[in-house]
N, C-alpha and C. Protein backbone atom coordinates (compact mmCIF):
# COMPACT_ATOMS: atom_id res chain seq x y z
N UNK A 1 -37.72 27.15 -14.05
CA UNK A 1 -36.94 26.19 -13.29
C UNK A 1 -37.17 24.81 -13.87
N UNK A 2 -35.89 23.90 -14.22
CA UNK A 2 -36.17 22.76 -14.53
C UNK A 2 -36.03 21.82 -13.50
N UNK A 3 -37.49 21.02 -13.52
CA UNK A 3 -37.22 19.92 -12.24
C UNK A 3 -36.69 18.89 -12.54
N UNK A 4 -36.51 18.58 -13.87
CA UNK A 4 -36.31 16.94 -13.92
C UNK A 4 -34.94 16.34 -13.49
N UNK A 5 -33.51 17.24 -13.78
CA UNK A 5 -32.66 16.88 -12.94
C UNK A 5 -32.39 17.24 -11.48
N UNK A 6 -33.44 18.29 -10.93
CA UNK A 6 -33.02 17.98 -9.50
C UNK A 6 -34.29 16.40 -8.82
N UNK A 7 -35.07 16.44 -9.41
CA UNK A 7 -35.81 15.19 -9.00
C UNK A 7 -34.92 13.79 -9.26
N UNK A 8 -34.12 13.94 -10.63
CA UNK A 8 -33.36 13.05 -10.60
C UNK A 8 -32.40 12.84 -9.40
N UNK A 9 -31.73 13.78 -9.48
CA UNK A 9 -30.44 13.64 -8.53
C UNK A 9 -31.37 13.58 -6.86
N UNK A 10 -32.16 13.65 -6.72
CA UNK A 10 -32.83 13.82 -5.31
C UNK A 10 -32.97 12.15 -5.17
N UNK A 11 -33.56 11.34 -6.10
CA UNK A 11 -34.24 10.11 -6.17
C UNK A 11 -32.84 9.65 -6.03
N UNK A 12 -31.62 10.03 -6.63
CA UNK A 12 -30.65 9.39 -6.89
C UNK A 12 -29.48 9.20 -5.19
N UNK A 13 -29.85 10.48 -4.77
CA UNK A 13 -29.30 10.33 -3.63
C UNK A 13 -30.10 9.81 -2.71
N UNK A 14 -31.68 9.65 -2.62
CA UNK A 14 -32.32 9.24 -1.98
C UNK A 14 -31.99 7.21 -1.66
N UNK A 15 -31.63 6.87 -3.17
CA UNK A 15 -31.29 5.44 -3.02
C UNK A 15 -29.74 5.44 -2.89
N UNK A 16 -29.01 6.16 -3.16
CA UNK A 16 -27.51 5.78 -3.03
C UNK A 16 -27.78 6.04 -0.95
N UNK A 17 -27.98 6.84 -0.82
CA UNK A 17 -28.17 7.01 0.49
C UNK A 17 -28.57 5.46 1.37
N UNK A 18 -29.83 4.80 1.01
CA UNK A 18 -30.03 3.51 1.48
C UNK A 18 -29.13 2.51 1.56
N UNK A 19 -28.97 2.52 -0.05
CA UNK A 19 -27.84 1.48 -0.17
C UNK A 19 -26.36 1.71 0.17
N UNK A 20 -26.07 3.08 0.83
CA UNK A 20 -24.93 3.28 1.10
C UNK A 20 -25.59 2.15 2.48
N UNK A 21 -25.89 2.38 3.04
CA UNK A 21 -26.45 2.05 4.61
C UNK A 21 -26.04 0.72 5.01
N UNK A 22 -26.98 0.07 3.59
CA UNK A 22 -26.67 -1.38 3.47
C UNK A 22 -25.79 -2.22 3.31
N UNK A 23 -24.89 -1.39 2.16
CA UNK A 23 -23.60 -1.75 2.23
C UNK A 23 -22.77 -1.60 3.63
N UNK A 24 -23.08 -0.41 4.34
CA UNK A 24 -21.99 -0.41 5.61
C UNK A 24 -22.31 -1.10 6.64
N UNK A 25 -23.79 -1.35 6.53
CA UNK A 25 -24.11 -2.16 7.65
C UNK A 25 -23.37 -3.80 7.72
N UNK A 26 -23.70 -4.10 6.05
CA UNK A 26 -23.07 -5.67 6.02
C UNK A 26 -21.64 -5.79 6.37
N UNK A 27 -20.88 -4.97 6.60
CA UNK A 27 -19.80 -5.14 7.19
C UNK A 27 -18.93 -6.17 5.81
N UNK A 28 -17.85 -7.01 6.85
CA UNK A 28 -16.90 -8.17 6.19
C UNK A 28 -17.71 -9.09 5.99
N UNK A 29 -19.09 -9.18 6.55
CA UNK A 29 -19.45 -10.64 6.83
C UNK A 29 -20.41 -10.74 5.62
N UNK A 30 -20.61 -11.81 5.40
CA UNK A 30 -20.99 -12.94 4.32
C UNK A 30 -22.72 -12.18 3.94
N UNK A 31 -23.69 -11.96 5.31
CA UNK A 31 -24.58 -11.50 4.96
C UNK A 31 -25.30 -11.34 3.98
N UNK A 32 -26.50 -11.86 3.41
CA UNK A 32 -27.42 -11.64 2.20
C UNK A 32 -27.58 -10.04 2.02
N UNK A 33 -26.60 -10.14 0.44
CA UNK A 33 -26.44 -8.34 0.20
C UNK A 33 -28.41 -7.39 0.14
N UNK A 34 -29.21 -8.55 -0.20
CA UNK A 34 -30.54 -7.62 -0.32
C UNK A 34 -30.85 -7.39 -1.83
N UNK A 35 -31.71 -6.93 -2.61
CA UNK A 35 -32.28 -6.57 -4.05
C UNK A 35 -30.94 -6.07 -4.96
N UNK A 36 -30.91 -4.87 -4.12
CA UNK A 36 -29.86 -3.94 -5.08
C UNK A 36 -28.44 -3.94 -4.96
N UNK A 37 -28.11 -4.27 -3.52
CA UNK A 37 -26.70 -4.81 -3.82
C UNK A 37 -26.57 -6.02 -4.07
N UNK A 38 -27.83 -7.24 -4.01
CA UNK A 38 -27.25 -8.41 -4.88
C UNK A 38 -26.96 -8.08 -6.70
N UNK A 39 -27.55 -7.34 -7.00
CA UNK A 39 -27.69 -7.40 -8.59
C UNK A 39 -26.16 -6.09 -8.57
N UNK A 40 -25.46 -5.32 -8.14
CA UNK A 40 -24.33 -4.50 -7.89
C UNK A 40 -23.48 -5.94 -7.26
N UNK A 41 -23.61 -6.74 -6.72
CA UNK A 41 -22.50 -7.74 -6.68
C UNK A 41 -22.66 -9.11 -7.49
N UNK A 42 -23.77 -9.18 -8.21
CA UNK A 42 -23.89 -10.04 -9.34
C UNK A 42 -22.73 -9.47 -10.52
N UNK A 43 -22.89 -8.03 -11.10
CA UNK A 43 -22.42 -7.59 -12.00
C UNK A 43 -20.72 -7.60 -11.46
N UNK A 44 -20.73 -7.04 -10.49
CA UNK A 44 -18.99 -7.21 -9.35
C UNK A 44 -18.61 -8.45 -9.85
N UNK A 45 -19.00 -9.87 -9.85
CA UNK A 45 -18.45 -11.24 -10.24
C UNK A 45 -18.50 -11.48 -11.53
N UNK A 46 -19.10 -10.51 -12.43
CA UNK A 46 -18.82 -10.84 -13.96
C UNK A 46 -17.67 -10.37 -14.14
N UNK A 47 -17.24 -8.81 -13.65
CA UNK A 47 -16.50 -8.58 -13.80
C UNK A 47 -15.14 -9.18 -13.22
N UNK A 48 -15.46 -9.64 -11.84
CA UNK A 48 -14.22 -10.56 -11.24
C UNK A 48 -13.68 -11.63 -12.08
N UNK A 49 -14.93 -12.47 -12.43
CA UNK A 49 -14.53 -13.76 -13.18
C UNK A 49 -13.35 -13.78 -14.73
N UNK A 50 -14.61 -12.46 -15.04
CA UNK A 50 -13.27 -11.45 -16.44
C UNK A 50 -12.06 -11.38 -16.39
N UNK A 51 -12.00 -10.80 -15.13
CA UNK A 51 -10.68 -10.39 -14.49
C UNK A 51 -9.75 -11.93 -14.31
N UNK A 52 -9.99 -12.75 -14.31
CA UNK A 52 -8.90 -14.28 -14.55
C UNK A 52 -8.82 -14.49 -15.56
N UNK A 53 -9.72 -14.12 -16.24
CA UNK A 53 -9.11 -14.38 -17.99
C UNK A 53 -8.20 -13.67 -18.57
N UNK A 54 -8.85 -12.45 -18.04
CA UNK A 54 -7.54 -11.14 -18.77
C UNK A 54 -6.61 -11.19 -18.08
N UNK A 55 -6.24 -11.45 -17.09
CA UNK A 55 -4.76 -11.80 -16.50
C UNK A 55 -4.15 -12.88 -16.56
N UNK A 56 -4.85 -14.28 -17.23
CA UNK A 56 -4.42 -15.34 -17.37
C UNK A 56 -3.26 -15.10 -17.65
N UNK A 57 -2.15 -14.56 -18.46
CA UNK A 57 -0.86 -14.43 -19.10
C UNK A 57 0.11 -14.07 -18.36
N UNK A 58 -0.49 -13.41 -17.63
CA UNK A 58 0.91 -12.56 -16.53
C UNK A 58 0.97 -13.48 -15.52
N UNK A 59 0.82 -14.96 -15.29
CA UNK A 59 1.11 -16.19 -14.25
C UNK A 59 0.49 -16.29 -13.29
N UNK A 60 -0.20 -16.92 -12.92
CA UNK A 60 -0.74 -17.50 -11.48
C UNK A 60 -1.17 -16.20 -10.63
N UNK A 61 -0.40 -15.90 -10.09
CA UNK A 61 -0.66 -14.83 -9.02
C UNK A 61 -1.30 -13.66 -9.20
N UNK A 62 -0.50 -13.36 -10.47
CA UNK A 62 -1.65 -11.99 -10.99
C UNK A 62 -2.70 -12.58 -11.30
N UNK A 63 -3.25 -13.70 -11.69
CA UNK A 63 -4.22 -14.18 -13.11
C UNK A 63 -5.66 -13.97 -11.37
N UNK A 64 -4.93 -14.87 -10.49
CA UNK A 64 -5.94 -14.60 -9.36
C UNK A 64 -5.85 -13.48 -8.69
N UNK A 65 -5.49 -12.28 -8.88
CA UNK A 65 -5.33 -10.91 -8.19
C UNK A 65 -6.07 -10.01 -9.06
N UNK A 66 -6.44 -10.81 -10.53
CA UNK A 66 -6.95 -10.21 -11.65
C UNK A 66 -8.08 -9.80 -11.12
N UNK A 67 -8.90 -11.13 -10.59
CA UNK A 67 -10.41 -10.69 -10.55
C UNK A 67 -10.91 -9.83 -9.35
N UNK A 68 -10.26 -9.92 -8.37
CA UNK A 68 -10.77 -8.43 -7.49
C UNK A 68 -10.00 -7.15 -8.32
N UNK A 69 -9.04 -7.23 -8.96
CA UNK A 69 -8.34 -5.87 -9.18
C UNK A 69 -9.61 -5.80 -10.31
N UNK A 70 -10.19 -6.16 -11.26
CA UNK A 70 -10.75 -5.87 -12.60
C UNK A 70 -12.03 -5.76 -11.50
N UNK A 71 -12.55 -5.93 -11.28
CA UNK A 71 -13.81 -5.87 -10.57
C UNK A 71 -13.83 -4.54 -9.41
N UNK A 72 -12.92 -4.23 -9.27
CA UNK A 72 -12.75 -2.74 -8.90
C UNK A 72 -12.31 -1.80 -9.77
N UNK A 73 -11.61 -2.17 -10.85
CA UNK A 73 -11.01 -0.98 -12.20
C UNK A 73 -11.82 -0.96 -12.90
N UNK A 74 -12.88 -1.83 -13.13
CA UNK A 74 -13.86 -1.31 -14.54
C UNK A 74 -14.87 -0.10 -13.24
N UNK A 75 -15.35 -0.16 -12.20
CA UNK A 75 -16.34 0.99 -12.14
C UNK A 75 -15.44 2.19 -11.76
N UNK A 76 -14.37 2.10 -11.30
CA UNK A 76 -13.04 2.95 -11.39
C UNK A 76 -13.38 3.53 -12.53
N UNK A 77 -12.67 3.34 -13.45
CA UNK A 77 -12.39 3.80 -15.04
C UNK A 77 -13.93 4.59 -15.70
N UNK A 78 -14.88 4.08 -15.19
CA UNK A 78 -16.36 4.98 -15.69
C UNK A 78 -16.07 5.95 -14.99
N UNK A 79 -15.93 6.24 -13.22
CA UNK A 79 -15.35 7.54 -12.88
C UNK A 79 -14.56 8.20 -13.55
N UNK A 80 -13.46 8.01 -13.81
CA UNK A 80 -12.41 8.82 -14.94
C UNK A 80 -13.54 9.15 -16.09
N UNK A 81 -14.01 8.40 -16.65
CA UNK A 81 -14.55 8.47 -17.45
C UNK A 81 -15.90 9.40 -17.16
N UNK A 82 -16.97 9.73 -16.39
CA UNK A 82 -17.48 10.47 -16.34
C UNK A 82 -17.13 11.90 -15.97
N UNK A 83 -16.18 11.68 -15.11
CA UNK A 83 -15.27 13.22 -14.72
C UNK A 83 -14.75 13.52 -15.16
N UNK A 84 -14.15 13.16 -16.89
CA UNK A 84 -13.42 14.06 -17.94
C UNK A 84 -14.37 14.55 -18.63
N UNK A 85 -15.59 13.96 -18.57
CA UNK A 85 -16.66 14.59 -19.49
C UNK A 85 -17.19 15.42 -18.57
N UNK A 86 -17.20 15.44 -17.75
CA UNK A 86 -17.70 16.61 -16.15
C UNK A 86 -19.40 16.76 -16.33
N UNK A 87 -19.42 14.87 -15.77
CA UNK A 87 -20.88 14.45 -15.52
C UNK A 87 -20.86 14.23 -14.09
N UNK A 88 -20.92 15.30 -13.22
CA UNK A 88 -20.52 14.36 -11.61
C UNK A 88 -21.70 13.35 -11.32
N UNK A 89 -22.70 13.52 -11.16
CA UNK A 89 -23.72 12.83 -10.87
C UNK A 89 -23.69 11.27 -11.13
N UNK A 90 -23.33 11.55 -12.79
CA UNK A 90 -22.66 10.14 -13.47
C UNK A 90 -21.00 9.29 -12.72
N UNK A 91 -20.93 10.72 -12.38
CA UNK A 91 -18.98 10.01 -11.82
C UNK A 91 -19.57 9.57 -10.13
N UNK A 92 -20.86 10.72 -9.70
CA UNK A 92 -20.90 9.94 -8.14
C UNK A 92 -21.63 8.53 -8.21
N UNK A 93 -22.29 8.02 -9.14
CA UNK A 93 -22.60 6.80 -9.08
C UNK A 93 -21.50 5.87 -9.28
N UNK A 94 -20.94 6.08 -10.68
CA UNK A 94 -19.87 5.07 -10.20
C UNK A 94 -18.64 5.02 -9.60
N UNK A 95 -18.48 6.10 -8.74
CA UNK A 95 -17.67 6.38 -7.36
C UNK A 95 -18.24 5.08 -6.40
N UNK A 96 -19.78 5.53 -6.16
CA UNK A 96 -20.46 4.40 -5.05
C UNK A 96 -20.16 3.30 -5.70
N UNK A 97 -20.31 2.91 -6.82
CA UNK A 97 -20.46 1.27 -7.72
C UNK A 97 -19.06 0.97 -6.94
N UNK A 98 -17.50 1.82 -7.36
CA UNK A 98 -16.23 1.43 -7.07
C UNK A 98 -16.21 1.40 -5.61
N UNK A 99 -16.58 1.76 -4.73
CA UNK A 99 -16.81 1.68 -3.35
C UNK A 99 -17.53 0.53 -3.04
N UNK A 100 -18.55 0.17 -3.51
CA UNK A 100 -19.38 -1.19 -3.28
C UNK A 100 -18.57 -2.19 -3.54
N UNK A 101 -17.96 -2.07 -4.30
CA UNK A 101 -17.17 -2.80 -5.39
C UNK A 101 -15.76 -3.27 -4.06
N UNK A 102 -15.31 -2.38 -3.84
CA UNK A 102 -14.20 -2.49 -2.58
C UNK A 102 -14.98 -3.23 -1.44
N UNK A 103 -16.30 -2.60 -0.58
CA UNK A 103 -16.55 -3.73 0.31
C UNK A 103 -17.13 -5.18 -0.25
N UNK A 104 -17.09 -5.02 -1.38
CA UNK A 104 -17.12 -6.62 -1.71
C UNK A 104 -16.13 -6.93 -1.78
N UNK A 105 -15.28 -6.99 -2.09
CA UNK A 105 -13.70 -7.58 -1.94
C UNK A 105 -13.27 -8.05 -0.78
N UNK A 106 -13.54 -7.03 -0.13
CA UNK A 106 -13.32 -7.03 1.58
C UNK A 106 -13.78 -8.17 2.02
N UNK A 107 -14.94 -8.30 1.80
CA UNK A 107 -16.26 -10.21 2.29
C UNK A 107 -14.92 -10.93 1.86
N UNK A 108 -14.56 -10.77 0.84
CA UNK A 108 -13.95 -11.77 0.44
C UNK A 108 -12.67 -11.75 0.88
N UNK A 109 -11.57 -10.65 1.09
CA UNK A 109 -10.33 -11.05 1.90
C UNK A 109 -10.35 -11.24 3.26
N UNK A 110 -11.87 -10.68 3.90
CA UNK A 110 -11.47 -10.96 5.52
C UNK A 110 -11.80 -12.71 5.73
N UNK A 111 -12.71 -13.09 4.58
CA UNK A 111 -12.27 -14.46 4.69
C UNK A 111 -11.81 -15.67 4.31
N UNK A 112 -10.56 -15.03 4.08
CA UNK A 112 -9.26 -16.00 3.59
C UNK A 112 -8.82 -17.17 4.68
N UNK A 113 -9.17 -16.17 5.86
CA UNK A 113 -8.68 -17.77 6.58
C UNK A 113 -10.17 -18.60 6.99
N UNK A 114 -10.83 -18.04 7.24
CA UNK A 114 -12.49 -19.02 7.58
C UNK A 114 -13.04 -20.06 6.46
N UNK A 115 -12.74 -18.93 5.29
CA UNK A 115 -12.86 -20.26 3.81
C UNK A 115 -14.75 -20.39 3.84
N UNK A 116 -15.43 -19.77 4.47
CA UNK A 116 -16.76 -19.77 4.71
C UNK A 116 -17.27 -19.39 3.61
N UNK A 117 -16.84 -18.56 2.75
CA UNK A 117 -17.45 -18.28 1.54
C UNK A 117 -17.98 -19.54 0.50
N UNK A 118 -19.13 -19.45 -0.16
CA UNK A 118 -19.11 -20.57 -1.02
C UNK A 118 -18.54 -20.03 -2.73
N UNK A 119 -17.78 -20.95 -2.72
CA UNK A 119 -16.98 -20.03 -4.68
C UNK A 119 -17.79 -20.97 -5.36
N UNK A 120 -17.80 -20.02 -6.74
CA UNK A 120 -17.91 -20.79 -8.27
C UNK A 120 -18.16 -21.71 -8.59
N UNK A 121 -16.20 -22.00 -8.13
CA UNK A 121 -15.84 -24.02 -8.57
C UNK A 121 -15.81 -24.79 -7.75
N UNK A 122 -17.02 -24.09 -6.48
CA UNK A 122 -17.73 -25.51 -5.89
C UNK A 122 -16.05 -25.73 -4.77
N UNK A 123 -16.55 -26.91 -3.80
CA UNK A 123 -15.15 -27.53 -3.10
C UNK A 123 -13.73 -27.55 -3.53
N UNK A 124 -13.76 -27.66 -4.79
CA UNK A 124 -12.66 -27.76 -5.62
C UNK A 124 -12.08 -26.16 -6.10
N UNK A 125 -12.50 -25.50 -6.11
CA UNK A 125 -12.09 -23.92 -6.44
C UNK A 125 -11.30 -22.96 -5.32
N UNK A 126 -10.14 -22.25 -6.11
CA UNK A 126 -9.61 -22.01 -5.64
C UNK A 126 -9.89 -20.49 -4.77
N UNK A 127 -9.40 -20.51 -2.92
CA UNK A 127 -10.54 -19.47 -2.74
C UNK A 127 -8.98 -17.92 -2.91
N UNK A 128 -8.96 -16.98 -4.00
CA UNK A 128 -8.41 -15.67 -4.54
C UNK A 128 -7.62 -15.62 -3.47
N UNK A 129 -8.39 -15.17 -2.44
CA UNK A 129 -7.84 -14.47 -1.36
C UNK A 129 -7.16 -15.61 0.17
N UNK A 130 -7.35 -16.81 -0.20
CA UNK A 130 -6.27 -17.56 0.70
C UNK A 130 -4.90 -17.46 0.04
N UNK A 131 -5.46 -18.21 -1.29
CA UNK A 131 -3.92 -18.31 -2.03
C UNK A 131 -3.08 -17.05 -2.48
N UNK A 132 -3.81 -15.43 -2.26
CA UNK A 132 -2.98 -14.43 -2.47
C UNK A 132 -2.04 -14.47 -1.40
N UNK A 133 -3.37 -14.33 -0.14
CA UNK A 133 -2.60 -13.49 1.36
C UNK A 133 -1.17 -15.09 1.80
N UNK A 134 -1.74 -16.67 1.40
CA UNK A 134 -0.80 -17.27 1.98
C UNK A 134 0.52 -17.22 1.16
N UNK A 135 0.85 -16.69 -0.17
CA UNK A 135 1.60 -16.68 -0.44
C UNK A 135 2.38 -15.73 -0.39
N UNK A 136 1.84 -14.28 0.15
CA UNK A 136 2.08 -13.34 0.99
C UNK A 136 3.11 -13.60 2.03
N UNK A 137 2.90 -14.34 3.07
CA UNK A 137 3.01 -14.46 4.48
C UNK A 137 1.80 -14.17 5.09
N UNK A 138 0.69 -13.64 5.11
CA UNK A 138 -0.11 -12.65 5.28
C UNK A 138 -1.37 -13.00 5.33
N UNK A 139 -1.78 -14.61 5.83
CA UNK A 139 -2.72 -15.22 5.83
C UNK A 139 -3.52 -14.61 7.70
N UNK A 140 -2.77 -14.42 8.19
CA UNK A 140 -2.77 -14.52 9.51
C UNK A 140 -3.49 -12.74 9.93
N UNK A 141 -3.62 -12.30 8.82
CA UNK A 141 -3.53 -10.77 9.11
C UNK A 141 -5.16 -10.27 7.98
N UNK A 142 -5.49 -11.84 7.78
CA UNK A 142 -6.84 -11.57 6.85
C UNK A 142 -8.00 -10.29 7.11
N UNK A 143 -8.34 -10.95 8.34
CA UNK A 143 -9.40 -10.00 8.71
C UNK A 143 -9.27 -8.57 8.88
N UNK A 144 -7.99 -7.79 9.69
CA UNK A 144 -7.70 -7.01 9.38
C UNK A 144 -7.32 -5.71 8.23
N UNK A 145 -6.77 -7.22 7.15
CA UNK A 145 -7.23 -6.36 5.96
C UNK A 145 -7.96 -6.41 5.54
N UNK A 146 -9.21 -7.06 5.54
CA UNK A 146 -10.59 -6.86 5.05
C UNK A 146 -11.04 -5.66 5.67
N UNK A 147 -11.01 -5.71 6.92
CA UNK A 147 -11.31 -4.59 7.48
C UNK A 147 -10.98 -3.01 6.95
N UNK A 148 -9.48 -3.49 6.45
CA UNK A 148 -8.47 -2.34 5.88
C UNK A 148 -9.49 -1.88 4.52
N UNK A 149 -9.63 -2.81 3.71
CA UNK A 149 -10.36 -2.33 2.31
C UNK A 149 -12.14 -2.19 2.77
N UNK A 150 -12.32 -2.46 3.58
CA UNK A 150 -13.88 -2.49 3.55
C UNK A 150 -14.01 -0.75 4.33
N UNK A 151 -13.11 -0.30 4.77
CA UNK A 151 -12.88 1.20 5.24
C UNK A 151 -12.86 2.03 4.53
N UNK A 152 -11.87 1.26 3.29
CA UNK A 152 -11.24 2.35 2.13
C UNK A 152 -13.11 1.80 1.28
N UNK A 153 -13.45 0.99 0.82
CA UNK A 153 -14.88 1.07 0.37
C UNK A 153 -15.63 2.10 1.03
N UNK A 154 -15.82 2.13 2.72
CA UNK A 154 -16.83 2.56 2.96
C UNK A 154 -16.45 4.07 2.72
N UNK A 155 -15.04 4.66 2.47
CA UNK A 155 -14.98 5.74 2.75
C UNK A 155 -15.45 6.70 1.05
N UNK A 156 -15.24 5.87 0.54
CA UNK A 156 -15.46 5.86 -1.07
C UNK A 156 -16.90 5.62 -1.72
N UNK A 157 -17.92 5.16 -0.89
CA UNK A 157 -18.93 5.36 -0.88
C UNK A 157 -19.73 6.66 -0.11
N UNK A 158 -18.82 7.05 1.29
CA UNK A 158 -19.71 8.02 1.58
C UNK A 158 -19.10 9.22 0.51
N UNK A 159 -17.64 9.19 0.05
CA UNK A 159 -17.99 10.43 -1.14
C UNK A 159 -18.35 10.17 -1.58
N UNK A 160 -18.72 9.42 -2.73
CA UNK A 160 -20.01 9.27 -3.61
C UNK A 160 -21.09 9.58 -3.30
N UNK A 161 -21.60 9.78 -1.86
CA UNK A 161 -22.90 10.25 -1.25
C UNK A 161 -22.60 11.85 -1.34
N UNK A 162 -21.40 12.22 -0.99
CA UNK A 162 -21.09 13.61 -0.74
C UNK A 162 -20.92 14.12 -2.20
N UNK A 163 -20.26 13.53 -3.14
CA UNK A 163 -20.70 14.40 -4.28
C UNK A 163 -22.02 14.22 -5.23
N UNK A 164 -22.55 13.74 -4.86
CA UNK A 164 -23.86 13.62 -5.45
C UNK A 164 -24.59 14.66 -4.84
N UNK A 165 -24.50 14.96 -3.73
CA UNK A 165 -25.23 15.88 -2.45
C UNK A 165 -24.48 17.27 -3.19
N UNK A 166 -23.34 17.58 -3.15
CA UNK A 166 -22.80 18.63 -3.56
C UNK A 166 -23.78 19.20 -5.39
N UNK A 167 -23.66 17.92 -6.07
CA UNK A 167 -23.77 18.35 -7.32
C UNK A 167 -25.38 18.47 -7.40
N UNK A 168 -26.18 18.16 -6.03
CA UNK A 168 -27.82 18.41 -6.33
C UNK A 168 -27.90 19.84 -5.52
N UNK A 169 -27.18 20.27 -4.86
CA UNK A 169 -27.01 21.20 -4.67
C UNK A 169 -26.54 22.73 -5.54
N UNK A 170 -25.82 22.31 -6.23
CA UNK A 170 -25.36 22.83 -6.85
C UNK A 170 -26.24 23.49 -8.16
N UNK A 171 -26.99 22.05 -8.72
CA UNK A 171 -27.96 21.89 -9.69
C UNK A 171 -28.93 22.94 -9.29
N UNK A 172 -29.37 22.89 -7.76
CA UNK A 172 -30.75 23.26 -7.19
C UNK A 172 -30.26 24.99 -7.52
N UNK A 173 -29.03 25.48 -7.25
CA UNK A 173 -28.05 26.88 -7.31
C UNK A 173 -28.53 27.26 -8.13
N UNK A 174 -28.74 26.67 -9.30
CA UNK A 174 -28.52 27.43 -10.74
C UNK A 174 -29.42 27.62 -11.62
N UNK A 175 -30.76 26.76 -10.64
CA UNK A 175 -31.85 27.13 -11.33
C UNK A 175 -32.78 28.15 -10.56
């Protein structure tokens, strides 16, 4: 019997498990993410910030729609990417990453109208998610959709808990 990947995947669900917690507990609200989801939403804003550059071209609206959309498609795309190579373990982590990845977004569209967040560029910076939802119509309906994506996160994190659970299971099957 080999232990080292079911110890892996045990340790692995043991912390996705916590940090699922943490993540659902923080809800929409602003809340200090903690060790491991600050450094999972440190890496979330590299990729956000990316995300305005690489959309700079397609005008204004996309260029700021860039950085939550890229900051949810790069741990997206490692899923694809681990599940064509049929690494689940690898695809349930960054299932959770793209799920974390969504209730961070969420902090940030449920508060489009409170503006409580502190950004980047300081007083002067523009906050993504006022200037999406007001040019929307759809300023008025913020929180709700935060709520809306921080659901679709949380629900996307507990599969990521569930296939990780499946595939240590599975692992545990076959040896």
């Amino acid at each position: 019997m080999r232990y080292g990947p079911l110890v892996a995947r045990g340790a692995g669900l043991l912390v996705m498990g916590v940090v699922a917690w943490q993540a659902l507990r923080r809800g929409v609200t602003a809340a200090p993410p903690g060790i491991i989801l600050g450094i999972l939403d440190g890496a979330n804003l590299i990729f956000h910030e990316a995300g305005h550059v690489l959309f700079l071209v397609f005008g204004e609206f996309l260029q700021i729609l860039g950085g939550s959309l890229t900051q949810v498609a790069i741990p997206a795309m490692c899923v694809a990417y681990f599940a064509l190579r049929r690494q689940p373990a690898a695809s349930a982590a960054a299932l959770f990453w793209t799920g974390e990845s969504l209730t961070n977004v969420a902090v940030y569209v449920a508060d489009a109208r409170r503006l409580a967040l502190p950004l980047l560029g300081g007083d002067g910076g523009i906050h993504d998610w006022n200037y999406l939802l007001g040019r929307l119509g759809l300023l008025n309906q913020a929180d709700l959709l935060g709520r809306l994506v921080f659901t679709v996160g949380g629900l996307t994190i507990l599969g990521a808990v569930g296939l990780l659970a499946v595939d240590l299971l599975r692992t545990w099957a076959q040896d």
